[in-house]
N, C-alpha and C. Protein backbone atom coordinates (compact mmCIF):
# COMPACT_ATOMS: atom_id res chain seq x y z
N UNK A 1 0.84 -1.19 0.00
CA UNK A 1 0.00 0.00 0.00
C UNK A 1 0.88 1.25 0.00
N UNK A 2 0.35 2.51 -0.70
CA UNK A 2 1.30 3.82 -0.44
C UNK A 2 0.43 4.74 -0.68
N UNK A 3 0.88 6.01 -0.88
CA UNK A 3 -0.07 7.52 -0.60
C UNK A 3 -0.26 7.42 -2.30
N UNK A 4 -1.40 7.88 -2.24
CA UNK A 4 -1.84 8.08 -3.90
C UNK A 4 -1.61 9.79 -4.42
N UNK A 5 -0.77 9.63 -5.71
CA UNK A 5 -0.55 10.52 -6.39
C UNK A 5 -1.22 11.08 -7.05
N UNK A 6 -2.73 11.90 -7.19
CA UNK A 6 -4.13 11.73 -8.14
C UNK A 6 -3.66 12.87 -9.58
N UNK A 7 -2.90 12.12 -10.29
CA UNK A 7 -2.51 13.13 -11.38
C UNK A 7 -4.03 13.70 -12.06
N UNK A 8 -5.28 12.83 -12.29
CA UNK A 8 -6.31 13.37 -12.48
C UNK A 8 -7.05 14.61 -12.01
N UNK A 9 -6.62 15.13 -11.08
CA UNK A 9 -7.23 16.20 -10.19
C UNK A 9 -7.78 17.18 -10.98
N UNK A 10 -6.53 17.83 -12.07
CA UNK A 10 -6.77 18.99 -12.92
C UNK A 10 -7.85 18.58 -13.97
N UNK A 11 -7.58 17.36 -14.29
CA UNK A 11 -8.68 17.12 -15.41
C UNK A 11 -10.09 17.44 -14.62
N UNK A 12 -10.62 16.87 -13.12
CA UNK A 12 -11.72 16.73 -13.15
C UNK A 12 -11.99 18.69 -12.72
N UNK A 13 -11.06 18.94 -12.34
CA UNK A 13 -11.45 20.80 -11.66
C UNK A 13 -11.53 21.13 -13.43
N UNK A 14 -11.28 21.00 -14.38
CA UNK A 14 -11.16 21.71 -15.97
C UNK A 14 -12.85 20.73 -15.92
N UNK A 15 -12.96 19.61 -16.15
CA UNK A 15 -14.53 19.18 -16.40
C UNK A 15 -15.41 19.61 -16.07
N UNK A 16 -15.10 20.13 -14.60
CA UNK A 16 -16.34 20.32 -13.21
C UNK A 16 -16.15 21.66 -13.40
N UNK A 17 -15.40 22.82 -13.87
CA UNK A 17 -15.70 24.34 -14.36
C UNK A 17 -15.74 24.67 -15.40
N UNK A 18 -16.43 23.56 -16.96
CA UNK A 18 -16.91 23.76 -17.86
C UNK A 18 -17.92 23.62 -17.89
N UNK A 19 -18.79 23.17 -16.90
CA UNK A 19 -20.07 22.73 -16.87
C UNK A 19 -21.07 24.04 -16.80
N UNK A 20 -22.08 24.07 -17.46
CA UNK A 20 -23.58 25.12 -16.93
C UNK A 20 -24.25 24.12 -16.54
N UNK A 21 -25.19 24.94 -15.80
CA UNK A 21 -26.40 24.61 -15.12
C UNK A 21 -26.16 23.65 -14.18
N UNK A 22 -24.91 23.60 -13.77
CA UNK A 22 -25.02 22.68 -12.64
C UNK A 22 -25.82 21.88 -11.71
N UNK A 23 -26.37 22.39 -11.22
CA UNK A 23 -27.80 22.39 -10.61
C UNK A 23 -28.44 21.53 -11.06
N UNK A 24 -28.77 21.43 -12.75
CA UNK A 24 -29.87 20.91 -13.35
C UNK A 24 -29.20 19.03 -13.44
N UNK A 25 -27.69 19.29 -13.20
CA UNK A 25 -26.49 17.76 -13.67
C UNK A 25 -26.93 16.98 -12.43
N UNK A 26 -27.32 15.53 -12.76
CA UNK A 26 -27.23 14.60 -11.67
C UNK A 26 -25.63 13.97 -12.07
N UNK A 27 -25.39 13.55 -12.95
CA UNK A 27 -24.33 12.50 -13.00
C UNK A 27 -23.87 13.38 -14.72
N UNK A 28 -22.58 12.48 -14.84
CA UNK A 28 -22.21 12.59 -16.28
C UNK A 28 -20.98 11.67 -16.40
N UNK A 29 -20.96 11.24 -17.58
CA UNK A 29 -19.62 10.47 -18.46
C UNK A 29 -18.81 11.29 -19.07
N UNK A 30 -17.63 11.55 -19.15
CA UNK A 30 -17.06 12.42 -19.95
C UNK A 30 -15.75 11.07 -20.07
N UNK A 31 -15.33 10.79 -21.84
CA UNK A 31 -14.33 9.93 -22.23
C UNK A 31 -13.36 10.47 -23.69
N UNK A 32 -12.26 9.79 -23.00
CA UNK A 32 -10.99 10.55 -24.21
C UNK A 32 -11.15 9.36 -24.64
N UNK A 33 -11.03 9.59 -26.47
CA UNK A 33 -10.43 8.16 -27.38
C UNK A 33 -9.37 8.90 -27.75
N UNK A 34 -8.39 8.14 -28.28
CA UNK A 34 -6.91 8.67 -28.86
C UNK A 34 -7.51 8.03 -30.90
N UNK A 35 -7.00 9.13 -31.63
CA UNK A 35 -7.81 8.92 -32.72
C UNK A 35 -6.12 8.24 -33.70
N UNK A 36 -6.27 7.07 -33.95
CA UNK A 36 -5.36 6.76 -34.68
C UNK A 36 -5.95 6.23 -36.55
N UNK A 37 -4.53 5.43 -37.08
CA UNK A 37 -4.91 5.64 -38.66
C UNK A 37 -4.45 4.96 -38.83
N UNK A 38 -4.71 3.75 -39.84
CA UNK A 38 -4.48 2.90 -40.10
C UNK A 38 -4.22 2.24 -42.00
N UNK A 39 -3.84 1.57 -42.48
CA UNK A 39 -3.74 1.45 -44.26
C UNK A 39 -4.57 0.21 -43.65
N UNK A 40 -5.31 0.51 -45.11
CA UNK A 40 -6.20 -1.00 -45.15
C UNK A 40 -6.00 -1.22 -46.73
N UNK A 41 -5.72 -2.75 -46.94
CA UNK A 41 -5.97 -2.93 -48.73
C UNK A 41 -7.37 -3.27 -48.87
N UNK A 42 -7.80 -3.11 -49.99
CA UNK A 42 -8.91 -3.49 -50.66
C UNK A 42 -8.76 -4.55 -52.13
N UNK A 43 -9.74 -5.70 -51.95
CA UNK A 43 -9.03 -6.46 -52.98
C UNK A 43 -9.43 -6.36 -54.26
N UNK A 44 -10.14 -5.26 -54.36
CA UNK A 44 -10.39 -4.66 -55.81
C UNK A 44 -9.67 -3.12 -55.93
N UNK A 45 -8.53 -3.02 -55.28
CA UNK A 45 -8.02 -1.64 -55.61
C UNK A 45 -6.69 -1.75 -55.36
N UNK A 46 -5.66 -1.27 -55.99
CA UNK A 46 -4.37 -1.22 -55.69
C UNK A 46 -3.67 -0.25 -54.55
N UNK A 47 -4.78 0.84 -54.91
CA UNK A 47 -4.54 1.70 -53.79
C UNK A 47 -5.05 1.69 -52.18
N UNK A 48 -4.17 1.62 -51.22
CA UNK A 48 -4.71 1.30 -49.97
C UNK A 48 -5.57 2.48 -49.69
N UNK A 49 -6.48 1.89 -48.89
CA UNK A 49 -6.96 3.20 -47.90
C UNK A 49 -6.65 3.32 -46.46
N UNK A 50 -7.10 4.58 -45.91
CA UNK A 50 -7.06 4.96 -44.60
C UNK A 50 -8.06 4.71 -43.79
N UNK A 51 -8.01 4.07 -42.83
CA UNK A 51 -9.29 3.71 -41.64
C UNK A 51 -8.91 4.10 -40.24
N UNK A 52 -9.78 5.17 -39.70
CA UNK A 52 -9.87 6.17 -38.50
C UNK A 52 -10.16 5.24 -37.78
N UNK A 53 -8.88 4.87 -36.39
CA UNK A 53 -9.70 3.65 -35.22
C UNK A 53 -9.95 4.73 -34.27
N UNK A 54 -10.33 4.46 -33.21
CA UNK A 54 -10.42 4.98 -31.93
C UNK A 54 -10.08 4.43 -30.88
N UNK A 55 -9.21 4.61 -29.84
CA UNK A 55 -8.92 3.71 -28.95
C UNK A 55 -9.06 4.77 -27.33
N UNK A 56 -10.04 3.78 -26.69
CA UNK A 56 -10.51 4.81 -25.16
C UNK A 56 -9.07 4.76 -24.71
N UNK A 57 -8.77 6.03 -23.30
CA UNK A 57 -7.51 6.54 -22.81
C UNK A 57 -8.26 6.62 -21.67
N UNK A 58 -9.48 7.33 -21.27
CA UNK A 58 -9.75 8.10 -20.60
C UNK A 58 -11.03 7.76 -19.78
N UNK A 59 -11.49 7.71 -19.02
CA UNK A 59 -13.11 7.43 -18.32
C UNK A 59 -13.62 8.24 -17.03
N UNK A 60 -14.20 9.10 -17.10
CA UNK A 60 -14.44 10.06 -16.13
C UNK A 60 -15.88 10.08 -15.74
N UNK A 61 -16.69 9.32 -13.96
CA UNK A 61 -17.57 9.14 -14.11
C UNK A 61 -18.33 10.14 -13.19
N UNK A 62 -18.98 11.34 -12.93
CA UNK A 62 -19.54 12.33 -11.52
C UNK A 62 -20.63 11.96 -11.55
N UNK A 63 -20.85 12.17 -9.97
CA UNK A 63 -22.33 12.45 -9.41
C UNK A 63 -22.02 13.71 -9.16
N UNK A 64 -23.37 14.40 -9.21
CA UNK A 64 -23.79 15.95 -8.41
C UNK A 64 -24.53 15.77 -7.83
N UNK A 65 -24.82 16.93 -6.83
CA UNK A 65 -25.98 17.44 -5.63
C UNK A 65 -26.06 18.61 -5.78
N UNK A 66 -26.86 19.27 -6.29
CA UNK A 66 -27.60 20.68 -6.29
C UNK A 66 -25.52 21.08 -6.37
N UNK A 67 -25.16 20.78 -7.30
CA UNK A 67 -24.17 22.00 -8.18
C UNK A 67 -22.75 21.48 -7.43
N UNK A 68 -22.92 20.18 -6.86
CA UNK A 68 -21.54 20.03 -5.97
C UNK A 68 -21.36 18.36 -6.57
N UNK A 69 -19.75 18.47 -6.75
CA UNK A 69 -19.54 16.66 -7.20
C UNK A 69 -19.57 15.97 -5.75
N UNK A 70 -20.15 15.09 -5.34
CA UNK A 70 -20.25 13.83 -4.43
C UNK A 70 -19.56 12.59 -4.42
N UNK A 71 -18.67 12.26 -6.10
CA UNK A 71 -18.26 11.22 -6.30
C UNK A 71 -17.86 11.08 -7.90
N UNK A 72 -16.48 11.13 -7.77
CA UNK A 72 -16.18 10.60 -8.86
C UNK A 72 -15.09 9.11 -9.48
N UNK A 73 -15.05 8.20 -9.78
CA UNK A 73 -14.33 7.41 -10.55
C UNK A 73 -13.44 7.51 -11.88
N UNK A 74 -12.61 7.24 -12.11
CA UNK A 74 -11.80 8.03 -13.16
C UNK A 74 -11.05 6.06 -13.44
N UNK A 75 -11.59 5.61 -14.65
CA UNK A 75 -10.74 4.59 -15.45
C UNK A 75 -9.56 5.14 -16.32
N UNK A 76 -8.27 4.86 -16.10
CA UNK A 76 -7.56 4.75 -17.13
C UNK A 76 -6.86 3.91 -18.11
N UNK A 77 -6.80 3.77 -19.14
CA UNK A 77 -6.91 2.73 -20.18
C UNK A 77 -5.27 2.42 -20.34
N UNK A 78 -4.54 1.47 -20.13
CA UNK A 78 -3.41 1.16 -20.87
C UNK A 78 -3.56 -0.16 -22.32
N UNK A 79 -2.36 -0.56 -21.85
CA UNK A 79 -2.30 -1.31 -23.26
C UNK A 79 -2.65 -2.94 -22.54
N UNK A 80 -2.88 -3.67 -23.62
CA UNK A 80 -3.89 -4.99 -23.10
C UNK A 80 -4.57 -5.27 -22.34
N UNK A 81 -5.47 -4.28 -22.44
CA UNK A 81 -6.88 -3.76 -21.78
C UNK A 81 -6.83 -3.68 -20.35
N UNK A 82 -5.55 -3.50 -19.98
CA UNK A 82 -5.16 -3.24 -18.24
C UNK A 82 -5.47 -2.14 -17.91
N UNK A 83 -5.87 -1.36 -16.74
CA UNK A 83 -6.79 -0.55 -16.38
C UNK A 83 -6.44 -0.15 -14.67
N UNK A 84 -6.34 1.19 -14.68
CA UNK A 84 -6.21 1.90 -13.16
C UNK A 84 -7.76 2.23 -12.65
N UNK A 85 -8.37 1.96 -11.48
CA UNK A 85 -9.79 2.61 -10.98
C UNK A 85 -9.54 3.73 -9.84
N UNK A 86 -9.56 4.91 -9.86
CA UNK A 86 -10.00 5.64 -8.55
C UNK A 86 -11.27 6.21 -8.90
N UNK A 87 -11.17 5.47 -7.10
CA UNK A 87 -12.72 5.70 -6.87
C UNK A 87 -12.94 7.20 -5.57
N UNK A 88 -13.02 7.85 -6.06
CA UNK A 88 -13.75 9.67 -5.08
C UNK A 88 -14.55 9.72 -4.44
N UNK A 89 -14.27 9.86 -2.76
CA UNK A 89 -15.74 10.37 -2.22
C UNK A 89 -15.11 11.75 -2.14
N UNK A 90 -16.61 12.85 -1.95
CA UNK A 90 -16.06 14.05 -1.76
C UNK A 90 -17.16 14.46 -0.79
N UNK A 91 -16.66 15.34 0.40
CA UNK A 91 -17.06 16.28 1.08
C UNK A 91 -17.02 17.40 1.39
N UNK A 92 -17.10 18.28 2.05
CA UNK A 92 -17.48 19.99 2.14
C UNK A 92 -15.63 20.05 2.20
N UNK A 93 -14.74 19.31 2.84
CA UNK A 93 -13.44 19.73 3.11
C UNK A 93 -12.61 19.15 2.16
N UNK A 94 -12.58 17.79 1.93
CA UNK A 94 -11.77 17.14 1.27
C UNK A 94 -12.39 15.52 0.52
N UNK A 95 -11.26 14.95 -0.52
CA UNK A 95 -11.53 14.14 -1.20
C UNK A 95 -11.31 12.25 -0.88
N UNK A 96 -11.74 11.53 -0.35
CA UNK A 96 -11.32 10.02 -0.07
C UNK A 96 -11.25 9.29 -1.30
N UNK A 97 -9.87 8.98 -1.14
CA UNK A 97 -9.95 8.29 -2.78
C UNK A 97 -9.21 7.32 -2.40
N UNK A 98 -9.55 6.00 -2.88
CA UNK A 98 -9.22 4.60 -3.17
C UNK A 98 -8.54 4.41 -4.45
N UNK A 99 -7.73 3.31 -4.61
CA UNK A 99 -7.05 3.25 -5.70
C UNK A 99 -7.05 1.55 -6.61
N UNK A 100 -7.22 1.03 -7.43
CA UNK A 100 -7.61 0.28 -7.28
C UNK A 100 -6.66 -0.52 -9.02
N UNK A 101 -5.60 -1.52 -9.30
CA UNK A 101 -5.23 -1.62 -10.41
C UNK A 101 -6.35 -2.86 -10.93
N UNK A 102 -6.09 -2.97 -12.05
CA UNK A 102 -6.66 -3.96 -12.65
C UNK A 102 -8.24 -3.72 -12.40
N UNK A 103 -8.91 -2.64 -12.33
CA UNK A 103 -9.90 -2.14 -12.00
C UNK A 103 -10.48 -2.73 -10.20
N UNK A 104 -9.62 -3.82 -9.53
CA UNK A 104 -10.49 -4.37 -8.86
C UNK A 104 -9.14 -5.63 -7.71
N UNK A 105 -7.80 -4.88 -8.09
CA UNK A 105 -6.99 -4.79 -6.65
C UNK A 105 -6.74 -3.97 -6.14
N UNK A 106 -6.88 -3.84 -4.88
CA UNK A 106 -7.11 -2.72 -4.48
C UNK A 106 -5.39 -2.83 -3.79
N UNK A 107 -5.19 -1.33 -3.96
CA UNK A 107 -3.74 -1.34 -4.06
C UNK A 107 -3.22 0.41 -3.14
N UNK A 108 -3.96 0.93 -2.64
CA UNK A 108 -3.79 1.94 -1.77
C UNK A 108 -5.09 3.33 -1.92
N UNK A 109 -5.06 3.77 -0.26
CA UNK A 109 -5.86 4.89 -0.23
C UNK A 109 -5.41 6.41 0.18
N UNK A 110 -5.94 7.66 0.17
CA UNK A 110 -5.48 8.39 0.47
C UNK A 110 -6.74 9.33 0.62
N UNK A 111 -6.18 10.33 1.27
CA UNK A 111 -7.34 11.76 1.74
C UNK A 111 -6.62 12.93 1.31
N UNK A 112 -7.06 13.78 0.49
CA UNK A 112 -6.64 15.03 -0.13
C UNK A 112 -7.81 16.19 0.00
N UNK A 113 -7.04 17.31 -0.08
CA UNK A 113 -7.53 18.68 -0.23
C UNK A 113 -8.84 18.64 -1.19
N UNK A 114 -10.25 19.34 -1.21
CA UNK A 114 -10.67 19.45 -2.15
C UNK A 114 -10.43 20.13 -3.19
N UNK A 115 -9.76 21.21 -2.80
CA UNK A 115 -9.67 22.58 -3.48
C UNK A 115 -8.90 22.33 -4.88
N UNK A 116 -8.21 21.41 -5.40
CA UNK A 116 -7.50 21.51 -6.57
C UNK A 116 -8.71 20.79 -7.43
N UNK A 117 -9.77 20.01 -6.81
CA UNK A 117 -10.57 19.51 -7.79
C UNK A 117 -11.98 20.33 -8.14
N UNK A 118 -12.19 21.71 -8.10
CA UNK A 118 -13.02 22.58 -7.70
C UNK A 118 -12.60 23.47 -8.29
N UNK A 119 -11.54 24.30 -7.82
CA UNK A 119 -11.23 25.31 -8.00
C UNK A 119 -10.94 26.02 -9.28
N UNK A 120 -11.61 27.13 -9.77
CA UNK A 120 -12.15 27.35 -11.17
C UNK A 120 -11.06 28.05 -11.13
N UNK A 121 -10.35 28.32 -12.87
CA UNK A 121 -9.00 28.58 -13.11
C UNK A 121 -9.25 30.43 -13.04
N UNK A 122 -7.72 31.16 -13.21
CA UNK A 122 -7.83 32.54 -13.07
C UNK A 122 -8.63 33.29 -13.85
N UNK A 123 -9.75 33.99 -13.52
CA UNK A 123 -10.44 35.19 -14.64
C UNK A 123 -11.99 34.57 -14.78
N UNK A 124 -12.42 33.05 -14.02
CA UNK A 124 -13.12 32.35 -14.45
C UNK A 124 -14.35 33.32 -14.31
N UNK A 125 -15.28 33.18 -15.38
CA UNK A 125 -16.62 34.47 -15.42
C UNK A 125 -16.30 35.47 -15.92
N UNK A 126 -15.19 35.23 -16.61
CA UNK A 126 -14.95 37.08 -17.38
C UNK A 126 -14.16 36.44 -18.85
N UNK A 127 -13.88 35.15 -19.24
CA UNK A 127 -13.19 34.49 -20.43
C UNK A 127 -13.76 34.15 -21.54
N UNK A 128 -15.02 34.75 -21.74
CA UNK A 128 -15.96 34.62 -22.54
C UNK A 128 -15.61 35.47 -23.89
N UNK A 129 -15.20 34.58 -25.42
CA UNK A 129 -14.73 35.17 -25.88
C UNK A 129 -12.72 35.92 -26.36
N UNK A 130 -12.36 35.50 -24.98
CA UNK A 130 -11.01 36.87 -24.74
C UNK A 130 -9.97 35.60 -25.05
N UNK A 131 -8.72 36.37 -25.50
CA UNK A 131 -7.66 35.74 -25.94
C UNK A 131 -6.55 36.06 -24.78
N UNK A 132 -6.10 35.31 -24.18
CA UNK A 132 -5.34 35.71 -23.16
C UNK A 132 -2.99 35.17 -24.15
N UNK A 133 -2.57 36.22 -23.57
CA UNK A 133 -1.42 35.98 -24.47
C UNK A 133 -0.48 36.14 -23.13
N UNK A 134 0.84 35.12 -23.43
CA UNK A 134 1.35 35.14 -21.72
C UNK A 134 2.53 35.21 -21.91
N UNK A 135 3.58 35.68 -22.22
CA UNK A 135 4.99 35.87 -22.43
C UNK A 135 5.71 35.27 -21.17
N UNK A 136 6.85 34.09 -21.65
CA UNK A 136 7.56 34.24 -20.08
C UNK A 136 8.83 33.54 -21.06
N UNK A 137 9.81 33.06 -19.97
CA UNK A 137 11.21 32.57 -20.27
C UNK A 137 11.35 31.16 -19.35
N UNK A 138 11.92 30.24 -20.37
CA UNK A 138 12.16 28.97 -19.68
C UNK A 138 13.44 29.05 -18.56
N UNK A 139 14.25 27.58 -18.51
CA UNK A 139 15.10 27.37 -17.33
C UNK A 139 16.30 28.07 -17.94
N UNK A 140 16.75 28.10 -19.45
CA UNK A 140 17.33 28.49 -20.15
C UNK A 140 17.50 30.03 -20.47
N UNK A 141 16.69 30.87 -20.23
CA UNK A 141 16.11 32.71 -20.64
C UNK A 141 15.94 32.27 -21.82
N UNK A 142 15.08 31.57 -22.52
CA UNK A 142 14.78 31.91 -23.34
C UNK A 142 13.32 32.39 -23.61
N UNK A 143 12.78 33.49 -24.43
CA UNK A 143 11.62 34.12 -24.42
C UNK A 143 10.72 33.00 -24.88
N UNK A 144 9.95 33.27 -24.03
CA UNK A 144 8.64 32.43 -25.08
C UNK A 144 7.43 32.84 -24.94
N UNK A 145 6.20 32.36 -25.69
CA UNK A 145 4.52 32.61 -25.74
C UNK A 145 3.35 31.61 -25.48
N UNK A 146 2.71 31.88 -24.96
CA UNK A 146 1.72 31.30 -24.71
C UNK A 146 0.49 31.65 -25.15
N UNK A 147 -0.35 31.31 -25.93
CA UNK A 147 -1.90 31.98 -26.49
C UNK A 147 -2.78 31.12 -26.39
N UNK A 148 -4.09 31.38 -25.32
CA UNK A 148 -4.94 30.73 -25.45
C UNK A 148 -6.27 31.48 -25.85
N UNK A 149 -7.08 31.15 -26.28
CA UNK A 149 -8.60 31.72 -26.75
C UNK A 149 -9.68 30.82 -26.11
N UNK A 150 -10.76 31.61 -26.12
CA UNK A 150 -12.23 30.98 -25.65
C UNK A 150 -13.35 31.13 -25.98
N UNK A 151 -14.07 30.18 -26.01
CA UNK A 151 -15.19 30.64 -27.03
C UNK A 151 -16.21 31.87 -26.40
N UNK A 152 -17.26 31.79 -26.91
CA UNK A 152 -18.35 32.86 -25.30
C UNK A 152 -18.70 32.04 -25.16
N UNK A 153 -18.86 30.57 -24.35
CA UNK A 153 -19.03 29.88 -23.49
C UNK A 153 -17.73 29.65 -22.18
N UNK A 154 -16.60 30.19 -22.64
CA UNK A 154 -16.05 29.89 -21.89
C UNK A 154 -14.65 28.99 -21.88
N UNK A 155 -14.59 27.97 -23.13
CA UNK A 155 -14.23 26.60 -23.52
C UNK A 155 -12.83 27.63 -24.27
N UNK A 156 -12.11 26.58 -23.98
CA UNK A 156 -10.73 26.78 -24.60
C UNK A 156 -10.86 26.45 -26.24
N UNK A 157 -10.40 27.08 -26.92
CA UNK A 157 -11.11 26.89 -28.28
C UNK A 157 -9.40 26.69 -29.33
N UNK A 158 -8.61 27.01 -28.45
CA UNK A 158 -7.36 27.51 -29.08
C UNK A 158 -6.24 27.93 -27.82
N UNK A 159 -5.31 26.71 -27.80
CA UNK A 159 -4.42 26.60 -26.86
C UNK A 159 -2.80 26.54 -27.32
N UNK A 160 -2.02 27.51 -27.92
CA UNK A 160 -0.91 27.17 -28.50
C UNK A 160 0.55 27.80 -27.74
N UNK A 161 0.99 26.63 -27.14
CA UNK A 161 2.12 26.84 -26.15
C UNK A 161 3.01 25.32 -26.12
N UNK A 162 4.06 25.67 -25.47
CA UNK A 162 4.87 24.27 -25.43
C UNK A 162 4.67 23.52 -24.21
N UNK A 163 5.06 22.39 -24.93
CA UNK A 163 4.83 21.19 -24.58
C UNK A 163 5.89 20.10 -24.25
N UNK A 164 6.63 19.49 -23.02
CA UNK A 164 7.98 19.01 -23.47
C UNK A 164 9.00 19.46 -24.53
N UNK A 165 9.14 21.06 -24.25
CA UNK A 165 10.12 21.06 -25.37
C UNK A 165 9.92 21.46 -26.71
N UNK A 166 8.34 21.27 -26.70
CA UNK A 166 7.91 21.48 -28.18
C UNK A 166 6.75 22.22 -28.51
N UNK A 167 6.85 23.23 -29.19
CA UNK A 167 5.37 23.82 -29.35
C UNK A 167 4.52 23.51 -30.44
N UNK A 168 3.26 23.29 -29.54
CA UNK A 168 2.17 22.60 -30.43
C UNK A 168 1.07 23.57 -30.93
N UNK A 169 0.34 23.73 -31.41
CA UNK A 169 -0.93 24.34 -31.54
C UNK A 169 -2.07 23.47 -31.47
N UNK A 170 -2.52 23.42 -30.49
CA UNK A 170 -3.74 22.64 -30.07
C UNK A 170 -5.11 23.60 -30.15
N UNK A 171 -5.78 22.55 -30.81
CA UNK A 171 -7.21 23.42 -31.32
C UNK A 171 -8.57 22.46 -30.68
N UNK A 172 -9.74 22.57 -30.78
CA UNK A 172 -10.99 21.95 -30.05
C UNK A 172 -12.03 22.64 -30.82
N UNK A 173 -13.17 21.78 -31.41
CA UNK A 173 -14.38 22.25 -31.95
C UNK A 173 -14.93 21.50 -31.25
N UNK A 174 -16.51 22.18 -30.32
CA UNK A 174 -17.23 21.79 -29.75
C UNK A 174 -18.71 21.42 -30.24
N UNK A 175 -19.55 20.51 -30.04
CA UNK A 175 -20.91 20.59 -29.90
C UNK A 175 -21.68 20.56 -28.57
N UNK A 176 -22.59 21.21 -28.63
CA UNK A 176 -23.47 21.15 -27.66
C UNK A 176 -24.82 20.93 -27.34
N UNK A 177 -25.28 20.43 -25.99
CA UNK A 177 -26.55 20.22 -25.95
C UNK A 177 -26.92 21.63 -25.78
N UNK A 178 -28.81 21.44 -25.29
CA UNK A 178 -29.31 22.67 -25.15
C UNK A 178 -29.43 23.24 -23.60
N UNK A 179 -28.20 22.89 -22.56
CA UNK A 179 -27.94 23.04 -21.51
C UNK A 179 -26.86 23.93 -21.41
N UNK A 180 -26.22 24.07 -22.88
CA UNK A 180 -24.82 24.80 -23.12
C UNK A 180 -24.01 23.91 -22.23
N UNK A 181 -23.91 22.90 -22.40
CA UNK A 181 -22.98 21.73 -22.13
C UNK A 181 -22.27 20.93 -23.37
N UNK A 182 -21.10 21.18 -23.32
CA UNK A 182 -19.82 20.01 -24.61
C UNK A 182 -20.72 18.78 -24.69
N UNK A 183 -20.98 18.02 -25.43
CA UNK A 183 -21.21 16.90 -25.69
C UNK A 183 -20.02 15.99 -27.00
N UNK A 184 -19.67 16.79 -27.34
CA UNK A 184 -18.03 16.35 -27.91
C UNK A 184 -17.17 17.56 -28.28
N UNK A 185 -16.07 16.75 -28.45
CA UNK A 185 -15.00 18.38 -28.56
C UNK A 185 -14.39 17.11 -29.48
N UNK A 186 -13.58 18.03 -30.42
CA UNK A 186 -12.08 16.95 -31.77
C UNK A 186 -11.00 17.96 -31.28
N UNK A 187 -9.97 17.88 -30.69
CA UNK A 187 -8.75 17.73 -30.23
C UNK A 187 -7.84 17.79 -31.65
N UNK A 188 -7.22 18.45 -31.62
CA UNK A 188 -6.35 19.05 -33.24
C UNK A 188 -5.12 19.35 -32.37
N UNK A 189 -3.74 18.83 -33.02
CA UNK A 189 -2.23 18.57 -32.46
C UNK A 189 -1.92 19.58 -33.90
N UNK A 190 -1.55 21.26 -34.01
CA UNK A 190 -0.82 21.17 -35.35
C UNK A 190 -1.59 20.90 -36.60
N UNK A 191 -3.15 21.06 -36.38
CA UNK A 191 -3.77 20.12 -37.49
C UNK A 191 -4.28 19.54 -37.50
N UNK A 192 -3.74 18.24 -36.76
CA UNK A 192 -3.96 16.54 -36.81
C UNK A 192 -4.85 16.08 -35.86
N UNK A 193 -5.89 15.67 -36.69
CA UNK A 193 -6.99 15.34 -35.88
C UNK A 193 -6.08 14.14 -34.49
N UNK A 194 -6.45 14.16 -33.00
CA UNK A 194 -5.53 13.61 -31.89
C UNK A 194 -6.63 12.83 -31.56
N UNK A 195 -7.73 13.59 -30.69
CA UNK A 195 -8.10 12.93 -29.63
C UNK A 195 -9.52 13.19 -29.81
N UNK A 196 -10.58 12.31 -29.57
CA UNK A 196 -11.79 12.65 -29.44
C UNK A 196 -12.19 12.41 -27.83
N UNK A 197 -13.25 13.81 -27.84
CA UNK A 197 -13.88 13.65 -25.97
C UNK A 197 -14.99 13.60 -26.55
N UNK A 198 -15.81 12.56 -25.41
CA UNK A 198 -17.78 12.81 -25.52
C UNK A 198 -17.84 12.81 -24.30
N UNK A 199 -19.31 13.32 -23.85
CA UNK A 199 -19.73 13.71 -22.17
C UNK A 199 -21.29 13.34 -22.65
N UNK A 200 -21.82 12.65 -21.60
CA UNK A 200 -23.30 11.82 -21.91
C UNK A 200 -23.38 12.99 -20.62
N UNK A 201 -25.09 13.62 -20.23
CA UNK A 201 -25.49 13.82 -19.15
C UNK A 201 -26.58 13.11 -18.62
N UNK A 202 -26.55 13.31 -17.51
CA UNK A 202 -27.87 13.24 -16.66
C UNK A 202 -28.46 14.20 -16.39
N UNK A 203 -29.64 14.68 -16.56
CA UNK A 203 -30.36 15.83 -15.64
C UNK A 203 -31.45 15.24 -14.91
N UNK A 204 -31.77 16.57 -14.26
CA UNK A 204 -32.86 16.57 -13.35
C UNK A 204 -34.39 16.87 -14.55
């Protein structure tokens, strides 16, 4: 057994302060596929084609109560269908989270702060629309940029900054229900179609 490291935290505080109508959310699914490509032959064509797979990464499961998460589970997907489970209770102070490999050994617990899984990022209620541009210098002095944009909902629409070393331009087109809630976003690396997200809801 050992203290759990919840690298998920930021994902679920970025999920849980994209949301409207809170209030109205009992539960929701929100899941990453990683979008890969594949050659396929055809035996009436010389020329191969391309076939779009999808492969899940990601599994993010909440309950709400009148606008507050109560519980979340977070699957993560590796390779030969092996699988991490934390499982979230949450209260007014902090988070109980279980850890669990293979979806179902249980392999250590821990108690954390709520506040990193909550806590809505800087400017939140005023990003509607605005392009925020962030100049700074790495370990090296060297100058660099940061540009992100948002839609008027709020949603990061346009995120282009580095990344290990490397700068990417990461892009997101959203749909939505009529709750003004994402129900998918396409994830663009540079272009390249990456990653697909969907979010199922529950309401009241």
């Amino acid at each position: 057994m050992w203290d759990i490291i919840d690298i998920y935290s930021i994902h679920i505080s970025r999920l849980f302060n994209s949301l409207h109508n809170k209030e109205l959310i009992q539960g929701l699914i929100a899941q990453t596929f990683t979008i890969g490509r594949k050659e396929i032959s055809k035996w009436y064509s010389f020329n191969k084609a391309i076939e779009e797979t999808r492969t899940i990464k990601l599994e993010h499961k909440l309950l709400l109560s009148n606008g507050r998460i109560t519980k979340c589970d977070t699957i993560s997907y590796y390779g030969n269908n092996l699988s991490t489970l934390l499982v979230r209770e949450f209260d007014s102070t902090y988070v109980h989270i279980k850890e669990y490999r293979h979806q179902v050994e249980f392999s250590g617990s821990a108690t954390k702060n709520i506040t990193p899984y909550i806590e809505p990022e800087e400017n939140k209620g005023n990003l509607a629309g605005r392009t925020i541009i962030s100049n700074w210098e790495d370990d090296k002095g060297i100058k660099k940029q940061t540009i992100i944009k948002y839609n008027d909902l709020e949603h990061v629409i346009l995120c282009d900054a580095w990344w290990n070393g490397k700068r990417i331009k990461k892009e997101f087109e959203y749909q939505y229900d009529s709750h003004n809630n994402w129900i998918e976003c396409k994830e663009y690396h540079d272009g390249n179609y990456v990653n697909l997200h969907l979010c199922q809801y529950k309401y009241k």
